[in-house]
PDB file of N, CA and C in Angstrom:
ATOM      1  N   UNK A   1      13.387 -17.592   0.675  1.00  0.00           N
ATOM      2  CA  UNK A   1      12.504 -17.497  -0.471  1.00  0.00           C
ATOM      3  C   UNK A   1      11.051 -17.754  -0.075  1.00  0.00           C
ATOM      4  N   UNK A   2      10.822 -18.904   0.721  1.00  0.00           N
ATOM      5  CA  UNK A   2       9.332 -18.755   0.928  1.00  0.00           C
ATOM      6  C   UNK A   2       8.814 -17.652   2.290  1.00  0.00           C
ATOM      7  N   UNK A   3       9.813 -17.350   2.749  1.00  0.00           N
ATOM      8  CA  UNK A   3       9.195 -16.232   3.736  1.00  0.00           C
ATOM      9  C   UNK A   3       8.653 -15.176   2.526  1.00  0.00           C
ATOM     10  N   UNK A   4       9.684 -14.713   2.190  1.00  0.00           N
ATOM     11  CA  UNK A   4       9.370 -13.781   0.706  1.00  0.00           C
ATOM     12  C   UNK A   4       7.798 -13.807  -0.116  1.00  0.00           C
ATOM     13  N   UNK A   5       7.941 -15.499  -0.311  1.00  0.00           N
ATOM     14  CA  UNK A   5       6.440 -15.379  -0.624  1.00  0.00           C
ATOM     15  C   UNK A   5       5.163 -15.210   0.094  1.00  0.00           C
ATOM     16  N   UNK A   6       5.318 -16.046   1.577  1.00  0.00           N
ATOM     17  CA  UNK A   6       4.788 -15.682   2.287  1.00  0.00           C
ATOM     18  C   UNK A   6       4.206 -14.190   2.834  1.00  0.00           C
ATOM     19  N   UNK A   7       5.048 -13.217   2.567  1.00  0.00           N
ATOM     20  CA  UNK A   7       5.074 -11.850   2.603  1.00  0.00           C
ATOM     21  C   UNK A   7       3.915 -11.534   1.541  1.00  0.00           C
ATOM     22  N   UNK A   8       4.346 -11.882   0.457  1.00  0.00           N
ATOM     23  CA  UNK A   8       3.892 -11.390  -0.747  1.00  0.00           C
ATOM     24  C   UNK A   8       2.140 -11.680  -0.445  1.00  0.00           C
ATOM     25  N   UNK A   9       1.930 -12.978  -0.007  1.00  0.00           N
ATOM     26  CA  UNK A   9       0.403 -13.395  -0.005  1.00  0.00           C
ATOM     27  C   UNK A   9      -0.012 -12.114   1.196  1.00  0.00           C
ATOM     28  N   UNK A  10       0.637 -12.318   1.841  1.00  0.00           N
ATOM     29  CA  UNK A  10      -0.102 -11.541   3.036  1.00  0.00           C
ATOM     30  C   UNK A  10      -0.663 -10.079   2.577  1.00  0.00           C
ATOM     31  N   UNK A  11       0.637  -9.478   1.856  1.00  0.00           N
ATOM     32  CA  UNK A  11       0.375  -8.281   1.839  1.00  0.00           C
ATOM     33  C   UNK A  11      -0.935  -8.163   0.343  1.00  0.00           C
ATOM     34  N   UNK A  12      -0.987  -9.406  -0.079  1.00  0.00           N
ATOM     35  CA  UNK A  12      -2.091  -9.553  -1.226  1.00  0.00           C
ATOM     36  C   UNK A  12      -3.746  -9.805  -0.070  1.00  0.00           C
ATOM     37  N   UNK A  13      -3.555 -10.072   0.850  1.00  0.00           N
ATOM     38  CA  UNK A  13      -4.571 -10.459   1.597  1.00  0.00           C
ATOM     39  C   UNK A  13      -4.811  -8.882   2.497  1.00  0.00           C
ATOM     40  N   UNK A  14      -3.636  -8.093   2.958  1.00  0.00           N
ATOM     41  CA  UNK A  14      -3.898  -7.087   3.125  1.00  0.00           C
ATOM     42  C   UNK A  14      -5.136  -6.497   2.274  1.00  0.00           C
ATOM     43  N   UNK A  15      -4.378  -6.458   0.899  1.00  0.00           N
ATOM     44  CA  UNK A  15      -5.185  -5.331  -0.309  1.00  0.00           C
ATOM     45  C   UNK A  15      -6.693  -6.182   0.105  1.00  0.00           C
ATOM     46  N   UNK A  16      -6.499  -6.913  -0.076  1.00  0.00           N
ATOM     47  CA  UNK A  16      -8.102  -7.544   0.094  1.00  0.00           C
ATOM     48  C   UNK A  16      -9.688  -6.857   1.261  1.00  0.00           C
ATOM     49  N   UNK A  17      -8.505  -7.022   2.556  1.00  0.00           N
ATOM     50  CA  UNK A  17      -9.040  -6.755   3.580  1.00  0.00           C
ATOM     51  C   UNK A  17      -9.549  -5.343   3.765  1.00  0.00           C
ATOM     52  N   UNK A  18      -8.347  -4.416   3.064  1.00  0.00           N
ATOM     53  CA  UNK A  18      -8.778  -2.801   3.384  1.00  0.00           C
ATOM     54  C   UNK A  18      -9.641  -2.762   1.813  1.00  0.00           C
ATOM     55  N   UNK A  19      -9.866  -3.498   0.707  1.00  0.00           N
ATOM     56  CA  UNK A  19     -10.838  -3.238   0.190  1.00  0.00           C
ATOM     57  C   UNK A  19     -12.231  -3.410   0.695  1.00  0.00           C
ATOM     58  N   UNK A  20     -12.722  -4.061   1.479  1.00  0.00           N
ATOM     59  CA  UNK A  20     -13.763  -4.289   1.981  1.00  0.00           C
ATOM     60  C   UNK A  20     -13.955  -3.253   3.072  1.00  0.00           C
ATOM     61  N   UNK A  21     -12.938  -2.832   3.669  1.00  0.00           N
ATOM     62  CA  UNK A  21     -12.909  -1.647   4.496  1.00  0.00           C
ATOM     63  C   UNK A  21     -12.843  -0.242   4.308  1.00  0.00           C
ATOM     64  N   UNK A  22     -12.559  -0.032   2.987  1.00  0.00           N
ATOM     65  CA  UNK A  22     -12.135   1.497   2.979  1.00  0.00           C
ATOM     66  C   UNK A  22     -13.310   1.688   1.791  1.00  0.00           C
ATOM     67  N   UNK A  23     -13.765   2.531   1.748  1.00  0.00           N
ATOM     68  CA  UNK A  23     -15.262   2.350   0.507  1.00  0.00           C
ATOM     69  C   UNK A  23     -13.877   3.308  -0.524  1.00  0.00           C
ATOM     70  N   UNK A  24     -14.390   3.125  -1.571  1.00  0.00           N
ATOM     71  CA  UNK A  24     -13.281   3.790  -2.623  1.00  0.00           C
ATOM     72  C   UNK A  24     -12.312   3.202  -3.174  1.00  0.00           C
ATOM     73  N   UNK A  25     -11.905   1.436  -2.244  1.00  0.00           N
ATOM     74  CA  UNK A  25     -11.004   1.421  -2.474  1.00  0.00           C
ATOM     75  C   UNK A  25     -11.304  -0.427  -2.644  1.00  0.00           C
ATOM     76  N   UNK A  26     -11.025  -0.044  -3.938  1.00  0.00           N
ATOM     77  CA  UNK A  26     -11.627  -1.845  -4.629  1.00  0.00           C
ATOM     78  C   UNK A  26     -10.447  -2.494  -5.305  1.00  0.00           C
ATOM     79  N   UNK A  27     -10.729  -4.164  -4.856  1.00  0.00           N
ATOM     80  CA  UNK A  27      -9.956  -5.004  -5.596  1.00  0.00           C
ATOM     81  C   UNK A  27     -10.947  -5.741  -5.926  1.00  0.00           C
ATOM     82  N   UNK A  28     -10.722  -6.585  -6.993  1.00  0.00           N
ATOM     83  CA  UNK A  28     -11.790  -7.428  -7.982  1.00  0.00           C
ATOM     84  C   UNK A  28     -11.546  -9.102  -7.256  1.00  0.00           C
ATOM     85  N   UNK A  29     -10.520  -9.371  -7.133  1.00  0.00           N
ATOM     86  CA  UNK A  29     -10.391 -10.443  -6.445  1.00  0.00           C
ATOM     87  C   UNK A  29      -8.279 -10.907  -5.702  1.00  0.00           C
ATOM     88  N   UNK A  30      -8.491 -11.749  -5.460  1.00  0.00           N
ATOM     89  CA  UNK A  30      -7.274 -12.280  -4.967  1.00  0.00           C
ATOM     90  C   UNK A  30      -5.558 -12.047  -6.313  1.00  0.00           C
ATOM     91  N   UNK A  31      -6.522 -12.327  -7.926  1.00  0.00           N
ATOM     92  CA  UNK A  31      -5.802 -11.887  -8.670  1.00  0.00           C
ATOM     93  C   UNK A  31      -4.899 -10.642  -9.225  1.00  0.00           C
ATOM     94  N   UNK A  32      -6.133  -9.825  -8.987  1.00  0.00           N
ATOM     95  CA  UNK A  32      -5.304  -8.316  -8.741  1.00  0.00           C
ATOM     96  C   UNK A  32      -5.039  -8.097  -7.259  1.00  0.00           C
ATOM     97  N   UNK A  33      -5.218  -8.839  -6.314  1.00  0.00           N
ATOM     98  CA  UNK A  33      -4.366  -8.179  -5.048  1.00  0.00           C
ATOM     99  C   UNK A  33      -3.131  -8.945  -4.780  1.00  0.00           C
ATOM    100  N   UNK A  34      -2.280 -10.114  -5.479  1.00  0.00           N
ATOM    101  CA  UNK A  34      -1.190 -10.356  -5.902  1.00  0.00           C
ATOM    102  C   UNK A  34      -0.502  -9.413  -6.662  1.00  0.00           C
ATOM    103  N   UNK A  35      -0.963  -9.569  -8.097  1.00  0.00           N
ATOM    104  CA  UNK A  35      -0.709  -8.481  -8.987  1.00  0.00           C
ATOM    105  C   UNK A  35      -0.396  -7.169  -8.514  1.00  0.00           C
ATOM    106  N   UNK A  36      -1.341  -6.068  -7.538  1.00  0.00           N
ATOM    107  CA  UNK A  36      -1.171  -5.176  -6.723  1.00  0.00           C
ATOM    108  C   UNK A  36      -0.130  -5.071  -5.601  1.00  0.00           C
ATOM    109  N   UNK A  37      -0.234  -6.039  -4.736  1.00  0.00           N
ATOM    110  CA  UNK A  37       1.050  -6.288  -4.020  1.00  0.00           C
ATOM    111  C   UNK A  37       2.280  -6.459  -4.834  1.00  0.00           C
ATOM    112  N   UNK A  38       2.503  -7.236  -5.504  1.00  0.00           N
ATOM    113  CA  UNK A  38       4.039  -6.847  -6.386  1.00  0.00           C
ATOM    114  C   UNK A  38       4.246  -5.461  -6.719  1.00  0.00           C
ATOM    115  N   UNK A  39       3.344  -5.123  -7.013  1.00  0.00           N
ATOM    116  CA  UNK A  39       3.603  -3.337  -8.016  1.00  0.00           C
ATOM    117  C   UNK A  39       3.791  -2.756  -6.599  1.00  0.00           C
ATOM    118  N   UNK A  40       2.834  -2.675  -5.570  1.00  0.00           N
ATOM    119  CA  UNK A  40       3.173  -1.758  -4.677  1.00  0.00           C
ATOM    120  C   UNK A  40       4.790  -1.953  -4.176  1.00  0.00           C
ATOM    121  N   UNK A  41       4.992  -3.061  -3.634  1.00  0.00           N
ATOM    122  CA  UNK A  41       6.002  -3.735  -3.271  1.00  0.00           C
ATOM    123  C   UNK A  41       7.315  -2.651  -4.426  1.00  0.00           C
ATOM    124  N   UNK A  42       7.240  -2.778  -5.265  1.00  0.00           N
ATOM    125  CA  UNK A  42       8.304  -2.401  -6.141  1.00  0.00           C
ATOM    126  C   UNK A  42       8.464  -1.044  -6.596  1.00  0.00           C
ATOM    127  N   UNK A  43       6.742  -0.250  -6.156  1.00  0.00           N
ATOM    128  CA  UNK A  43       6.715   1.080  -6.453  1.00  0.00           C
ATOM    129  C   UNK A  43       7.257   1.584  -4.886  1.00  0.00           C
ATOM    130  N   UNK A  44       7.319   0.984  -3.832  1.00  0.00           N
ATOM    131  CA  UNK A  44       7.539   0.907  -2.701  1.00  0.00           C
ATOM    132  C   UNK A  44       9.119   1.444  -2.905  1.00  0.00           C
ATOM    133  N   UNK A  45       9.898   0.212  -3.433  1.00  0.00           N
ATOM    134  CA  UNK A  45      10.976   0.291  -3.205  1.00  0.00           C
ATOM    135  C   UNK A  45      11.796   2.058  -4.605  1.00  0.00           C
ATOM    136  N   UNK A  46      11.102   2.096  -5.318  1.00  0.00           N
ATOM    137  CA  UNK A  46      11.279   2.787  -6.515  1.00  0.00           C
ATOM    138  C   UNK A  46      10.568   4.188  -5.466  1.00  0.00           C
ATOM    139  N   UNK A  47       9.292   4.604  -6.409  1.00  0.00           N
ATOM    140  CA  UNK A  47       9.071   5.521  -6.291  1.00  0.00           C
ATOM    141  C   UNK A  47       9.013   6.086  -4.634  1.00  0.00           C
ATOM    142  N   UNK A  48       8.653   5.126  -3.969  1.00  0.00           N
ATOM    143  CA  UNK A  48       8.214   5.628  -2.327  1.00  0.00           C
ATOM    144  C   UNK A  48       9.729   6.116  -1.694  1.00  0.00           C
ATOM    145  N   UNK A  49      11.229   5.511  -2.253  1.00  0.00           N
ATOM    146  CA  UNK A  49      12.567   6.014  -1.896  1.00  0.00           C
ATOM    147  C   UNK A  49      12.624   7.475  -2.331  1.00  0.00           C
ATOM    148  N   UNK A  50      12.278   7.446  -3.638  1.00  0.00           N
ATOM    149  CA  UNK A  50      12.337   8.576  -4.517  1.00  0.00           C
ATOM    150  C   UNK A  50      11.601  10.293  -3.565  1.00  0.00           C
ATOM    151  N   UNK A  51      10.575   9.613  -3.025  1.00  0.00           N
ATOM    152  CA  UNK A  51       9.667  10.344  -2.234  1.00  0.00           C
ATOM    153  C   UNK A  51      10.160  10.769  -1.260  1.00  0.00           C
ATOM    154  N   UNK A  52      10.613   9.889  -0.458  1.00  0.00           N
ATOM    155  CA  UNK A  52      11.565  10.093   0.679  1.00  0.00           C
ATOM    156  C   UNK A  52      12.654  10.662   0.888  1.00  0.00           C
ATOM    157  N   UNK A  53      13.132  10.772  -0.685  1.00  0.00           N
ATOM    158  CA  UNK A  53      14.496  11.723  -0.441  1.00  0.00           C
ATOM    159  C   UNK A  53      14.301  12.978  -0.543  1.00  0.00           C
ATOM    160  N   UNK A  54      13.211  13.342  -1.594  1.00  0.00           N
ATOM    161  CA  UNK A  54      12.748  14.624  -1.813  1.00  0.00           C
ATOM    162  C   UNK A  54      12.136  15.466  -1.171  1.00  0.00           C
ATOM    163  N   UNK A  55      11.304  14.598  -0.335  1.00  0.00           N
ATOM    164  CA  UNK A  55      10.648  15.620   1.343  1.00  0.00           C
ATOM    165  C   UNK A  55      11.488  14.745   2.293  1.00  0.00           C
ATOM    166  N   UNK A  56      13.009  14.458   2.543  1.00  0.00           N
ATOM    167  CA  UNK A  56      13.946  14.036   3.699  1.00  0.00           C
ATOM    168  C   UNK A  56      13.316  15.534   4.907  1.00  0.00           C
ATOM    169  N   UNK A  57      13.695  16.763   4.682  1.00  0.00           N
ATOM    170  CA  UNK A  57      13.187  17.761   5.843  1.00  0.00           C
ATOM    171  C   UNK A  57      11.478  17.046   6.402  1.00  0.00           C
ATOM    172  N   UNK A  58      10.324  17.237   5.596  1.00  0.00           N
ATOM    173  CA  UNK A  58       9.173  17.394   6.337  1.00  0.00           C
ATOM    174  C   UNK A  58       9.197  15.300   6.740  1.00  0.00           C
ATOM    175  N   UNK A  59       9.794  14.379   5.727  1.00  0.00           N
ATOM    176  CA  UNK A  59       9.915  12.925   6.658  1.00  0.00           C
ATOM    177  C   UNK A  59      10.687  13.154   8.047  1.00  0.00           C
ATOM    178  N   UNK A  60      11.766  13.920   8.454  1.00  0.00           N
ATOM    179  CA  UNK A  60      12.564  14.183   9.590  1.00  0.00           C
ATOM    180  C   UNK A  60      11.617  14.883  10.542  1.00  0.00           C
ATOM    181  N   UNK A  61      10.660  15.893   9.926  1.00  0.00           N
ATOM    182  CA  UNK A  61       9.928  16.926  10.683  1.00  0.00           C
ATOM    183  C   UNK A  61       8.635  15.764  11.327  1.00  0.00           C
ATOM    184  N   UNK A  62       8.026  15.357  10.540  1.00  0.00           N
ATOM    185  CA  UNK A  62       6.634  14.728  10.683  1.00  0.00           C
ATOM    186  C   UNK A  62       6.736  13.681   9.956  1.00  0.00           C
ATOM    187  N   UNK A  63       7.338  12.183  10.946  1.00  0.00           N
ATOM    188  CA  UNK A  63       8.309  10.901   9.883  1.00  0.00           C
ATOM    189  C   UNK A  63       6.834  10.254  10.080  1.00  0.00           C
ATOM    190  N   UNK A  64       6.055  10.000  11.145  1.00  0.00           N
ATOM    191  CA  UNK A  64       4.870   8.726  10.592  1.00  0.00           C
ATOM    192  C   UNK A  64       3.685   9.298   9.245  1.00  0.00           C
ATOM    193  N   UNK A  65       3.654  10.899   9.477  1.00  0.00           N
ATOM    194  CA  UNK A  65       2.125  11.576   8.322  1.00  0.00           C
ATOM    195  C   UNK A  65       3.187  11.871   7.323  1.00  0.00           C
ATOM    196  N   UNK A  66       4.308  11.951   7.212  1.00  0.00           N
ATOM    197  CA  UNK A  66       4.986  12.110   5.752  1.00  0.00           C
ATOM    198  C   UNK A  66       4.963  10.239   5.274  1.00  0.00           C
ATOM    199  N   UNK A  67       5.498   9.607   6.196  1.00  0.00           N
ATOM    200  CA  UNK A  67       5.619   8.147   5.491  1.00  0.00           C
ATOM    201  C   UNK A  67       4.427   7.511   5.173  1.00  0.00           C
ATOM    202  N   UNK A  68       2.939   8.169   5.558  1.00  0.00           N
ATOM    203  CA  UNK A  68       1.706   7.303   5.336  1.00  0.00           C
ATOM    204  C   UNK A  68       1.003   8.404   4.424  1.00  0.00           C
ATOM    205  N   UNK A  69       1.744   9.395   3.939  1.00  0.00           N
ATOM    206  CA  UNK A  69       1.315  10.236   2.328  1.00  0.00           C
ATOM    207  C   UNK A  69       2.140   9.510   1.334  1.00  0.00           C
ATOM    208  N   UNK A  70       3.417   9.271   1.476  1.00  0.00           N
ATOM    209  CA  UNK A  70       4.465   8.502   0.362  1.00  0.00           C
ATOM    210  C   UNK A  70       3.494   7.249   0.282  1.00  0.00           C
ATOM    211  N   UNK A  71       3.208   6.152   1.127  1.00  0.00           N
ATOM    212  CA  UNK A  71       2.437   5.480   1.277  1.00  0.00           C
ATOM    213  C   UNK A  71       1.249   5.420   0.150  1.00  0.00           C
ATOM    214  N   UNK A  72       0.624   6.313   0.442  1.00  0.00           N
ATOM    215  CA  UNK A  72      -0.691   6.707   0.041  1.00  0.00           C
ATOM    216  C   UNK A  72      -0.641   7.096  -1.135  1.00  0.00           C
ATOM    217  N   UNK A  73       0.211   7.681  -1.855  1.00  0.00           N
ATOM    218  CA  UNK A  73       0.895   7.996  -3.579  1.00  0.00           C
ATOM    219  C   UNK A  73       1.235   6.857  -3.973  1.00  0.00           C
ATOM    220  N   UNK A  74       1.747   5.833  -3.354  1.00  0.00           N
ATOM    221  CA  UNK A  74       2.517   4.568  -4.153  1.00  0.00           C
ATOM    222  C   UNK A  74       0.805   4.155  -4.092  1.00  0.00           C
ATOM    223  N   UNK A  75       0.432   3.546  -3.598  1.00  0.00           N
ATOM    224  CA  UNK A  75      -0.690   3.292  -3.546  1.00  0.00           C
ATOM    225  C   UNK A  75      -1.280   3.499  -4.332  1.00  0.00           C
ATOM    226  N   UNK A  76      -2.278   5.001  -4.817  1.00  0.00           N
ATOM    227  CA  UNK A  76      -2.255   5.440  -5.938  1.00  0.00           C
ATOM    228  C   UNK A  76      -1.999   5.082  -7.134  1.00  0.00           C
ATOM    229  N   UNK A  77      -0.498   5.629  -7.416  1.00  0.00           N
ATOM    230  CA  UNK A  77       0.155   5.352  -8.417  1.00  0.00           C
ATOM    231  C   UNK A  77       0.090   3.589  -8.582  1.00  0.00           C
ATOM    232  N   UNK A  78       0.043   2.803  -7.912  1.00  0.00           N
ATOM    233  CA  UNK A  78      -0.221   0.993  -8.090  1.00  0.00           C
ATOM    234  C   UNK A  78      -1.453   0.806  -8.677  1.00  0.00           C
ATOM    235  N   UNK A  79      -2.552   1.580  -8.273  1.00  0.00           N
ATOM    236  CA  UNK A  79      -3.925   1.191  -8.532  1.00  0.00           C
ATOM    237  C   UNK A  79      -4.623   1.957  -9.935  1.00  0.00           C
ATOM    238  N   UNK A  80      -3.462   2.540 -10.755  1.00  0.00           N
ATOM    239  CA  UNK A  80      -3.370   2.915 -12.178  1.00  0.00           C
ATOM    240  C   UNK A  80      -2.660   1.805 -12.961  1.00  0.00           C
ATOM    241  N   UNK A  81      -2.133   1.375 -12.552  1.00  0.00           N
ATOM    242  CA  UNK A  81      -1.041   0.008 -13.498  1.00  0.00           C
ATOM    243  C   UNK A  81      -1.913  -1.268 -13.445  1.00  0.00           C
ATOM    244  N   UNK A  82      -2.645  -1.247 -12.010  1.00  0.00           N
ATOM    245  CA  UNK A  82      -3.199  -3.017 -12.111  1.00  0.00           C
ATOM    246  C   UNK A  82      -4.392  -3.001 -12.374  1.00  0.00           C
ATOM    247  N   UNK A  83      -5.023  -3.388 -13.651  1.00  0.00           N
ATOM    248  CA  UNK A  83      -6.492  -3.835 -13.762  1.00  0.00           C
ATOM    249  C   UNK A  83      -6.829  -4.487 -12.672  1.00  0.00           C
ATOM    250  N   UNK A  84      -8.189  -4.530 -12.014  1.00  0.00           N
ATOM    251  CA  UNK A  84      -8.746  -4.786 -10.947  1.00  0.00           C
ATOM    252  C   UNK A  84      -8.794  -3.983  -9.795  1.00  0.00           C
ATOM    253  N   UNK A  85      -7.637  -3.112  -9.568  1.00  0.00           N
ATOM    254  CA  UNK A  85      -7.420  -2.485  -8.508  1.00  0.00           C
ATOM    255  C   UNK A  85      -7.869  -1.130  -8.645  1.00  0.00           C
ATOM    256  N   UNK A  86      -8.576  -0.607  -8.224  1.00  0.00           N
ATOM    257  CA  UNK A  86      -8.999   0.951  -7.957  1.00  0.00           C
ATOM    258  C   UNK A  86      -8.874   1.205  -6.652  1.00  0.00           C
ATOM    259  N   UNK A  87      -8.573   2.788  -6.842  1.00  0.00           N
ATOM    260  CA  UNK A  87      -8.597   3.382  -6.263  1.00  0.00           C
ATOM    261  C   UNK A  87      -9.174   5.134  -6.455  1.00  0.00           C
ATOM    262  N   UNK A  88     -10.303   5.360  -6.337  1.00  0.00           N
ATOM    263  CA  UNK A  88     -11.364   6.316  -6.644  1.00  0.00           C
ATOM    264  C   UNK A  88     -10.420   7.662  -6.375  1.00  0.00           C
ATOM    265  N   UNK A  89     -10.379   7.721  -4.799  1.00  0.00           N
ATOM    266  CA  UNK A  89      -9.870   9.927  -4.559  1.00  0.00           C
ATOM    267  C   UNK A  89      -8.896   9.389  -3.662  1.00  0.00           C
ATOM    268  N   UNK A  90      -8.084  10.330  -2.983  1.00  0.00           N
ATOM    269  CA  UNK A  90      -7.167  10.146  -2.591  1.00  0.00           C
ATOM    270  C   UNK A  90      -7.095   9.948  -1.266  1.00  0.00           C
ATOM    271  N   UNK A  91      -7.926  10.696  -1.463  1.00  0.00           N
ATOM    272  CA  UNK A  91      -8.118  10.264   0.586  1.00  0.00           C
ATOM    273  C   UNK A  91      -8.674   8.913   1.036  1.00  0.00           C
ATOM    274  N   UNK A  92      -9.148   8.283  -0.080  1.00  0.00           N
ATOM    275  CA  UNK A  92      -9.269   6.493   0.217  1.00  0.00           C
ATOM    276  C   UNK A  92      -8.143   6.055   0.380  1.00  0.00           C
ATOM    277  N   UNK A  93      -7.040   6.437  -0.689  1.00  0.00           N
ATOM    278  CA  UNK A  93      -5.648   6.035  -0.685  1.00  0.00           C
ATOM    279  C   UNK A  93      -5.126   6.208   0.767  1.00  0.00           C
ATOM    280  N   UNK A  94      -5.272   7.677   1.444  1.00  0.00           N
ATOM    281  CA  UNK A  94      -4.461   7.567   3.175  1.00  0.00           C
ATOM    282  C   UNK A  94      -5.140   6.866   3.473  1.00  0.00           C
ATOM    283  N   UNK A  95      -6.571   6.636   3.403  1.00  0.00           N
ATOM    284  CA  UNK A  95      -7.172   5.985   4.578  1.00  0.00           C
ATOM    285  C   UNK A  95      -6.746   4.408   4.423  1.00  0.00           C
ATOM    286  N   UNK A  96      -6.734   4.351   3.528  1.00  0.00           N
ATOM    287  CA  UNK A  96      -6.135   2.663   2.878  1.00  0.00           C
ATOM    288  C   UNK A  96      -4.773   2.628   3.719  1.00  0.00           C
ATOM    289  N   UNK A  97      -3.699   3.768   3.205  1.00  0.00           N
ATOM    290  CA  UNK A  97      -2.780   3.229   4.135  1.00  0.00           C
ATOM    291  C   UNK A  97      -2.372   3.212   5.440  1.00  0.00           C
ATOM    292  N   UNK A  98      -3.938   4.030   5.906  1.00  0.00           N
ATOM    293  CA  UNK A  98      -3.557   3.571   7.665  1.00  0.00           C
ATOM    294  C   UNK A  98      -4.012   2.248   7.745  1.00  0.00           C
ATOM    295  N   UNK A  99      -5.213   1.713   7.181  1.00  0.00           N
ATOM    296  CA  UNK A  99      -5.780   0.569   7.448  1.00  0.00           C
ATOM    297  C   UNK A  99      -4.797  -0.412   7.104  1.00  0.00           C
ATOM    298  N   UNK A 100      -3.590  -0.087   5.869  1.00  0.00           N
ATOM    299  CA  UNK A 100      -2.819  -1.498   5.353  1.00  0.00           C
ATOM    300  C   UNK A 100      -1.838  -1.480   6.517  1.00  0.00           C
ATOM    301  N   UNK A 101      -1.102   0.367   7.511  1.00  0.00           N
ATOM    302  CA  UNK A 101      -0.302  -0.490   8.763  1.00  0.00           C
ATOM    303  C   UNK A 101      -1.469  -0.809   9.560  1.00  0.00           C
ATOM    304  N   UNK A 102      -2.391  -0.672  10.334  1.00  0.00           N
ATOM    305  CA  UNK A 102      -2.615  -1.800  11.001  1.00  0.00           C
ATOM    306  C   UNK A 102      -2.857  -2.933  11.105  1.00  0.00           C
ATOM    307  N   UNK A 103      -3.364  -3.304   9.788  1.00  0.00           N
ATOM    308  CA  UNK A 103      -2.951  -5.102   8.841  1.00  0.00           C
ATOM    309  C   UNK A 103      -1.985  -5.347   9.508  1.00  0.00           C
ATOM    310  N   UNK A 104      -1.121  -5.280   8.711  1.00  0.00           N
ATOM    311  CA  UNK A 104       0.410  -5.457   9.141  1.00  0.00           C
ATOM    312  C   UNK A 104       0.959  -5.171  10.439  1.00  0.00           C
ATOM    313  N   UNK A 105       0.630  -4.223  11.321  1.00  0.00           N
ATOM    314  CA  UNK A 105       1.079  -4.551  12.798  1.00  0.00           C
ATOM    315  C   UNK A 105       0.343  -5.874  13.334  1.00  0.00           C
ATOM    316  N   UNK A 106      -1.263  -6.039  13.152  1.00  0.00           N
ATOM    317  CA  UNK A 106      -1.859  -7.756  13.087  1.00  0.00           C
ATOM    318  C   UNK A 106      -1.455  -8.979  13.036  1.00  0.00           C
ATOM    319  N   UNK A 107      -0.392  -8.673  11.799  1.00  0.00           N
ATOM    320  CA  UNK A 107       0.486  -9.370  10.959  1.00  0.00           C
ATOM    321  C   UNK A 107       1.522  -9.717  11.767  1.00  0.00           C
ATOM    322  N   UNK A 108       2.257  -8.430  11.812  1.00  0.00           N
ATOM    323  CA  UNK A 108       3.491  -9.157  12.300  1.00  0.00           C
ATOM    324  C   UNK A 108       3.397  -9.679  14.071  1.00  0.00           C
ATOM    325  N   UNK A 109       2.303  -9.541  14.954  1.00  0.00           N
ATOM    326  CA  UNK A 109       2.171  -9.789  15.626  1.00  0.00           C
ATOM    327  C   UNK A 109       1.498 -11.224  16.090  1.00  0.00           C
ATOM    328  N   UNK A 110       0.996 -11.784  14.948  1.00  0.00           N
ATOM    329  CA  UNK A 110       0.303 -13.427  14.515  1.00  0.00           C
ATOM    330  C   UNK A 110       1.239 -14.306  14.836  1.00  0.00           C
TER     331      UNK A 110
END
């Protein structure tokens, strides 16, 4: 359970970090990048599966630029649900989610 949460902050500290990095792509504070991390987290598990089954050929064909467009839609789609969180055009969204894996390779390498 507290790894879990532990997760959860991080990936709230993620949103943080690629907001300051990706122009387009804003969080208001630590509150919506909790808030944001849960939704992604859950649009993750929901819609980003959903994604994955439906382009299974071009994820098999081209598995890292199909998984960092699914990526980049959940993303999206998160930063419509959480006040605080924007996300302007879409191409902030990929660029966000290359910047959120290399967070996270950072991460899991700490």
């Amino acid at each position: 359970m507290i790894r879990l949460l532990i997760e959860w902050l991080l990936n709230a500290l993620a949103l943080v970090i690629t907001a300051y990095v990706v122009p387009d792509f804003e969080v208001d504070g630590i509150g919506p990048a909790v808030i944001g991390a849960l939704v992604v987290g859950l649009l993750n598990v929901t819609l980003g599966w959903l994604l994955s089954i439906f382009t299974f050929p071009l994820v098999w064909l081209l598995p890292r630029l199909m998984m960092l467009l699914i990526d980049a839609v959940v993303l999206y789609v998160a930063a419509k649900f959480v006040p605080g969180f924007r996300i302007k055009t879409f191409l902030a969204a990929f660029i966000g989610a290359i910047v959120l894996v290399l967070i996270h390779i950072v991460f899991s390498y700490a």
